[in-house]
Protein backbone atom coordinates (compact mmCIF):
# COMPACT_ATOMS: atom_id res chain seq x y z
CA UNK A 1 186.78 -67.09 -34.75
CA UNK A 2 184.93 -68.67 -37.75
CA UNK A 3 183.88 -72.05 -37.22
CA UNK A 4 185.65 -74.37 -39.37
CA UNK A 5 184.29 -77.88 -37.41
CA UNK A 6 182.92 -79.02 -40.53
CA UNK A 7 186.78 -78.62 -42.69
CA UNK A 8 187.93 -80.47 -39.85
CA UNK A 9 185.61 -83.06 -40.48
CA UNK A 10 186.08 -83.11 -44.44
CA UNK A 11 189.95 -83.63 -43.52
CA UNK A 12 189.53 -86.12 -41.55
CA UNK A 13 187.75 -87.88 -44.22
CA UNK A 14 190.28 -87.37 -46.58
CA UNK A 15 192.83 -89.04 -44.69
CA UNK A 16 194.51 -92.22 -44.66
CA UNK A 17 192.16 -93.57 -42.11
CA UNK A 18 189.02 -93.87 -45.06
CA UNK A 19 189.48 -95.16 -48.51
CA UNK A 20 186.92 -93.11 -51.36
CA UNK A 21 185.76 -95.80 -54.06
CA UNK A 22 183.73 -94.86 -56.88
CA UNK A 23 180.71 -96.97 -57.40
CA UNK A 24 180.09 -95.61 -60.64
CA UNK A 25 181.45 -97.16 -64.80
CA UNK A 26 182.67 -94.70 -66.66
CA UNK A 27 180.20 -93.03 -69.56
CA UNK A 28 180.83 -93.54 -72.74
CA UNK A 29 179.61 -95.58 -75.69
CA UNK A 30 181.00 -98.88 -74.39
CA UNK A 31 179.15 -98.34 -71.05
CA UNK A 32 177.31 -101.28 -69.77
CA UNK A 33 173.26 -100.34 -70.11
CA UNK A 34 170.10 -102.42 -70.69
CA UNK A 35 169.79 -103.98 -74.11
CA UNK A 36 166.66 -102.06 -75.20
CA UNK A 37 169.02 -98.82 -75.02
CA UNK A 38 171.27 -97.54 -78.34
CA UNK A 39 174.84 -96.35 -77.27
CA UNK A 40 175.75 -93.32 -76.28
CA UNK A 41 176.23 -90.81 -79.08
CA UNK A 42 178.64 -87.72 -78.92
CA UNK A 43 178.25 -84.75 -81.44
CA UNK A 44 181.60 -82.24 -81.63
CA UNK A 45 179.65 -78.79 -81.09
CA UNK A 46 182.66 -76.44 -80.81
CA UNK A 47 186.46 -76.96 -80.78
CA UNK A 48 189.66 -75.21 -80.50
CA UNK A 49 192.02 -77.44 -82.28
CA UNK A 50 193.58 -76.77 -85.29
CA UNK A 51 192.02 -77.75 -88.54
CA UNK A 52 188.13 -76.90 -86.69
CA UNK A 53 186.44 -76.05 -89.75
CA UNK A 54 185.25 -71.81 -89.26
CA UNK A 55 181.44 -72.91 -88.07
CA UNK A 56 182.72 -74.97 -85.18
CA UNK A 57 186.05 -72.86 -84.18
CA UNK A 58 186.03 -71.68 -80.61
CA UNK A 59 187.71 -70.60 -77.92
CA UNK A 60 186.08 -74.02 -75.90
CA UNK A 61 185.68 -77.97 -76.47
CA UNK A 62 181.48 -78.70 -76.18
CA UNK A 63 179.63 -81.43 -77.23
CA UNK A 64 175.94 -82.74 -77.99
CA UNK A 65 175.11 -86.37 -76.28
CA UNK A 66 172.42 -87.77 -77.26
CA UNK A 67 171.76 -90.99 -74.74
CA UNK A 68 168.98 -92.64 -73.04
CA UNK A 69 167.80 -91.76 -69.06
CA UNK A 70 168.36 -94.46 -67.65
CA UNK A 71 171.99 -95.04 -68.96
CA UNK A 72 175.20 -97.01 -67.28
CA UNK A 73 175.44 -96.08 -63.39
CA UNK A 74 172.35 -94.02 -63.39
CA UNK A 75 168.74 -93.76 -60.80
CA UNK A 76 165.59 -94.72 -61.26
CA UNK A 77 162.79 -92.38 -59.57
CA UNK A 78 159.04 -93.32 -58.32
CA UNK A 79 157.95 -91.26 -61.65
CA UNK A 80 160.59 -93.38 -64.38
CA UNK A 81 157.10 -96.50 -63.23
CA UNK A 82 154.43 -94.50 -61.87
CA UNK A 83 152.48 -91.27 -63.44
CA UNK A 84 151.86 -89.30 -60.11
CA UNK A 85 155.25 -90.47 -58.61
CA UNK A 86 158.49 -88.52 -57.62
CA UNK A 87 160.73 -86.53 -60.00
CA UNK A 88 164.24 -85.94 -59.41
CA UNK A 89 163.75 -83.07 -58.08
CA UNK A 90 162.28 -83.99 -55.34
CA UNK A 91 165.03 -85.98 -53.46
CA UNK A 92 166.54 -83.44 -51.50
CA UNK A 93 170.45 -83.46 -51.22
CA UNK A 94 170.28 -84.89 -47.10
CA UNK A 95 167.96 -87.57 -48.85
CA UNK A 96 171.41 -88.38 -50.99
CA UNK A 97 173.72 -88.96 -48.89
CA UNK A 98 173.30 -92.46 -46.67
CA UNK A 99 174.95 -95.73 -44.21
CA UNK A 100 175.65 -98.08 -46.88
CA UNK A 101 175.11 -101.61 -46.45
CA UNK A 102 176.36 -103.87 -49.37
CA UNK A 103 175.09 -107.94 -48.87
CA UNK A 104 177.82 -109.73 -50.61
CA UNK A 105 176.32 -112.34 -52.70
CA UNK A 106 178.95 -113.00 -55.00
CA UNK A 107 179.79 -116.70 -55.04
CA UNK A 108 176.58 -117.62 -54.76
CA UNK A 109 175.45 -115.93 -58.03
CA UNK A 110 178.93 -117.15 -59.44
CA UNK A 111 177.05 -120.56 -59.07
CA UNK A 112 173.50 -119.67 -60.02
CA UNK A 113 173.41 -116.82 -62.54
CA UNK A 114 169.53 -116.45 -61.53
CA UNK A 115 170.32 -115.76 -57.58
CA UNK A 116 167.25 -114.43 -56.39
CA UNK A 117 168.68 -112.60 -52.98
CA UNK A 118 165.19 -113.30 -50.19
CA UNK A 119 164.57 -112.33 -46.93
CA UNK A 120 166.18 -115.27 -45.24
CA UNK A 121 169.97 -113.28 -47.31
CA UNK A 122 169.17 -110.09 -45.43
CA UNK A 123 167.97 -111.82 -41.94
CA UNK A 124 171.51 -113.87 -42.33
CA UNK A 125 173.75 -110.67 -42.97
CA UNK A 126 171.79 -108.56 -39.93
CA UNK A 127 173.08 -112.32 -37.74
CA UNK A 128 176.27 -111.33 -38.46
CA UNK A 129 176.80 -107.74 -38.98
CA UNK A 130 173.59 -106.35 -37.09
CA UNK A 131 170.13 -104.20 -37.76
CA UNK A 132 170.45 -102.45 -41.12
CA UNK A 133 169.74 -99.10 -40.28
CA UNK A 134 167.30 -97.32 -40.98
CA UNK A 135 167.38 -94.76 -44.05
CA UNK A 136 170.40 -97.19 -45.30
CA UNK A 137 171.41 -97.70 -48.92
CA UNK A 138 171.24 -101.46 -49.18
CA UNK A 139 173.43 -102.62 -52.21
CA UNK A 140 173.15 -105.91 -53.81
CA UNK A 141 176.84 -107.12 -54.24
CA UNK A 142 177.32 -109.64 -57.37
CA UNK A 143 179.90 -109.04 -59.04
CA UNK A 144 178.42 -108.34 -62.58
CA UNK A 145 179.55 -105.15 -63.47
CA UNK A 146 182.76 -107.51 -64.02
CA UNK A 147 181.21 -109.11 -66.64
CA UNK A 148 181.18 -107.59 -70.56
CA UNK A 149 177.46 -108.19 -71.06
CA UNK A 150 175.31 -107.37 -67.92
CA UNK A 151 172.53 -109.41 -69.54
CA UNK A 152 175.37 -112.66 -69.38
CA UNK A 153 173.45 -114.43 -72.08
CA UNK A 154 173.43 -118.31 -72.29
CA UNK A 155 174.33 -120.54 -75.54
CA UNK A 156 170.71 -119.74 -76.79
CA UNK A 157 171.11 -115.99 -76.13
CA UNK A 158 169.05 -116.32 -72.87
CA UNK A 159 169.96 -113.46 -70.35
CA UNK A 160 170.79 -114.87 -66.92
CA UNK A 161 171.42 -112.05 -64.28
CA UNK A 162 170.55 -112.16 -60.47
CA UNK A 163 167.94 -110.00 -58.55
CA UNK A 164 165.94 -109.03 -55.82
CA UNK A 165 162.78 -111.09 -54.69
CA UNK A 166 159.52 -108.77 -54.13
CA UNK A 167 159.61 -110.03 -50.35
CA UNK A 168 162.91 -108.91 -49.48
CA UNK A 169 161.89 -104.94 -51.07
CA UNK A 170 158.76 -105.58 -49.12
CA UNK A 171 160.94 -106.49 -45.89
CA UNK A 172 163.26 -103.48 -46.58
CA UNK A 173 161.02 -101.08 -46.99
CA UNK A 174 158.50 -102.21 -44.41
CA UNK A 175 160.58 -103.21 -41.62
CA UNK A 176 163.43 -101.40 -41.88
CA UNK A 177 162.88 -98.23 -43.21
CA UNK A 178 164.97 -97.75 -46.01
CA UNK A 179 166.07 -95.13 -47.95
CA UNK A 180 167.21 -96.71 -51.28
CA UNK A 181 169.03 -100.20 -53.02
CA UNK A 182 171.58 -100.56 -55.53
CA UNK A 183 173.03 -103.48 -57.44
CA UNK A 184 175.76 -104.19 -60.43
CA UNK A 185 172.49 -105.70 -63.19
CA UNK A 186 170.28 -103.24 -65.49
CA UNK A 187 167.31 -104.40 -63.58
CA UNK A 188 166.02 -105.09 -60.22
CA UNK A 189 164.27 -108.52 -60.67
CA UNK A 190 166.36 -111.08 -61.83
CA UNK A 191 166.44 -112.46 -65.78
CA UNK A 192 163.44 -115.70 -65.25
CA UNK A 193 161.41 -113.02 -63.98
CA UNK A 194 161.65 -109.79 -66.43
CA UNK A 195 161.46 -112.69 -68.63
CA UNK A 196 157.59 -113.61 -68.07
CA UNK A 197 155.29 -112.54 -71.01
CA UNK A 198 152.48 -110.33 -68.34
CA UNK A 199 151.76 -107.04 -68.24
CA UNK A 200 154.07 -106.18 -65.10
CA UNK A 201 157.18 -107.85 -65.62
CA UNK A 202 158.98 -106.09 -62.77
CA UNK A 203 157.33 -107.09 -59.30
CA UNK A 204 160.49 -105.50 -57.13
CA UNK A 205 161.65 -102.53 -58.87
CA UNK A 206 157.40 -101.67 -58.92
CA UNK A 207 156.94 -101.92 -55.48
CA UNK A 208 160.29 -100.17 -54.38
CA UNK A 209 159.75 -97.17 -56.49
CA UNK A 210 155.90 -97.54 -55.26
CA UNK A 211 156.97 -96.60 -51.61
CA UNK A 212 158.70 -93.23 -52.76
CA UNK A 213 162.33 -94.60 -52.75
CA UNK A 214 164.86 -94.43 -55.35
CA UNK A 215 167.28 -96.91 -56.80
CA UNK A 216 170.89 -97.31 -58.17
CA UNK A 217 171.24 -99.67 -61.08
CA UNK A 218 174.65 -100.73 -62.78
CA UNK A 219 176.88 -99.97 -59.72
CA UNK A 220 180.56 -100.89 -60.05
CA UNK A 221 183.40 -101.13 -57.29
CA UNK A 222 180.87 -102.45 -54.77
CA UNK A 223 183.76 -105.23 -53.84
CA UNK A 224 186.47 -102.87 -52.39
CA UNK A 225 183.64 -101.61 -49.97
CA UNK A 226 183.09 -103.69 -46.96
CA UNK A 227 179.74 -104.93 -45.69
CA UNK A 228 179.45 -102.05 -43.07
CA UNK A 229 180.25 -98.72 -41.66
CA UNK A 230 180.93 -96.88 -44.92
CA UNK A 231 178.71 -93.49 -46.24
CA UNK A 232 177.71 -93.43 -49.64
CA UNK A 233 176.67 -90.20 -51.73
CA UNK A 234 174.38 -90.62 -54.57
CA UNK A 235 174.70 -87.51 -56.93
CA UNK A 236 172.36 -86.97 -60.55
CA UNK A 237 171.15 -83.74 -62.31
CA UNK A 238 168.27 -82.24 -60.83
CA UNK A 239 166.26 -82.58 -64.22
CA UNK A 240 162.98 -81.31 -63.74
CA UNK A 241 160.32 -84.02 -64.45
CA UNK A 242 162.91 -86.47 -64.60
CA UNK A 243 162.20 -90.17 -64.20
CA UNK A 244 165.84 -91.09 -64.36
CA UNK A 245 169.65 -90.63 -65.60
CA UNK A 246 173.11 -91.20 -65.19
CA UNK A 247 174.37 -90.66 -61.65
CA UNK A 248 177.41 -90.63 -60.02
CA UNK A 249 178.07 -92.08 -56.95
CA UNK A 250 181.13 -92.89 -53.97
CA UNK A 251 181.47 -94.05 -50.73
CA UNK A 252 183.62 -93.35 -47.95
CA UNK A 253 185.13 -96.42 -46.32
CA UNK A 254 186.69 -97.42 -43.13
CA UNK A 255 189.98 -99.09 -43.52
C-alpha cells in the first residue's frame, strides 16, 4: 500500500482543530510600502473581452507590473544590504517553513509610536510562554498594518513607527538561534532611528541580514495568531540574484 502518512497529516491540518491566517496585504496600488517606493503599476498585455483592440486580443488575460522589490508584504535577503550576501535563491524551501513566535507589543506602541521592543520584551515573553526555539520566526506584533500610512506621520509630517533595538537582533540571533523576524512597519529600526543623518541608518535590519537570516516586513493578520504553537510558511519567487520582493506568507494556528 502507498504511503499516504503525509495526506493524513495535511488533513489534519485542514481541520477544524487549526485556523490558516494570512499574514500577508493584498498587492495592488494601494498596498502599504515604504515612502521612497512609487505604486504599483499594471500594464493590460493581452485580453479576451470584447472591444480588445486586434494587437491585444487573446485567448488569455496577462499583464505587465512594473513595481519595486521590496514592495507591501515582501523579504528582505542578506544581498538586498550586503554585496557578497545571500540571494533568494539560496533559502531552501525547509529554510521557509518555521515555529512562529509573535511578541505582542501592541498597547504599548499604541502609547509610544517610537516603541523600541529590547531584550528585557523578549526575556519577559520567554517568563511567560518559554525558550523561543530555535530556528523560530520571531514576529514583532504592533498593530500597524491597521493603520493607512505605515510611516503614521505626526502634525509636522514626522514618521513615528516602532522597531527593533540592535541588542534584541543581537540576542536573537546569538542566543537563540534564529531563523528569521517579521513585523507590520516598512523597516526594522524604528522612525528616531532611520531618522539619523549617518551613513548607516539601519543598525538592526544590518546586523540581522549580516548573520545570513532573512526578514518579513509589512506583515498583516499577526493579531488573530496567538503568541505560540503556530507554523508559519514564508513563500517568494526564487529570483535569481534577488535581494528582495513581495512574498506571501500564512500560518497554521492552534485553536
Amino acid at each position: 500500500m502507498q504511503n499516504r502518512q503525509l495526506w493524513d497529516v495535511l488533513r489534519g491540518l485542514k481541520s477544524e482543530w487549526y485556523d490558516w491566517v494570512d499574514l500577508t496585504h493584498e498587492l495592488g496600488p494601494q498596498t502599504p510600502h515604504w515612502h521612497g517606493f512609487d505604486p504599483l503599476k499594471a500594464e493590460l498585455l493581452y485580453d479576451y473581452r470584447p472591444g480588445t483592440p486586434a494587437d491585444q486580443l487573446a485567448p488569455m488575460r496577462c499583464w505587465s507590473y512594473t513595481v519595486a522589490s521590496q514592495y507591501g508584504t515582501h523579504v528582505d535577503v542578506p544581498l538586498h544590504f550586503f554585496a557578497h550576501g545571500g540571494s533568494m535563491t539560496e533559502f531552501t524551501p525547509q529554510e521557509l517553513v518555521m515555529p512562529l513566535v509573535v511578541v505582542d507589543l501592541s498597547a504599548t506602541c499604541a502609547a509610544d509610536p517610537e516603541y523600541l521592543l529590547t531584550v528585557d520584551d523578549l526575556e519577559e515573553w520567554e517568563f511567560e510562554h518559554g525558550v523561543i526555539p530555535r530556528g523560530a520566526f520571531v514576529a514583532f506584533r504592533s498593530d500597524w498594518s491597521k493603520k493607512p500610512d505605515p510611516d503614521n506621520p505626526d502634525a509636522k509630517g514626522r514618521p513615528r513607527y516602532p522597531g527593533w533595538d540592535v541588542d534584541a537582533i543581537r540576542w536573537l540571533v546569538d542566543r537563540r538561534d534564529i531563523a528569521a523576524i517579521g513585523h507590520e512597519t516598512a523597516d526594522t529600526d524604528p522612525s528616531f532611528v532611520t531618522s539619523r543623518q549617518n551613513e548607516y541608518p539601519y543598525p538592526a535590519e544590518r546586523y540581522l541580514l549580516s548573520r545570513d537570516r532573512f526578514q518579513v516586513e509589512l506583515m498583516a493578520n499577526l493579531d488573530k495568531v496567538p503568541s505560540v504553537g503556530s507554523i508559519i510558511m514564508c513563500a517568494f519567487p526564487k529570483l535569481e540574484r534577488g535581494t528582495g520582493f513581495s512574498a506571501r506568507c500564512l500560518a497554521i494556528c492552534p485553536r
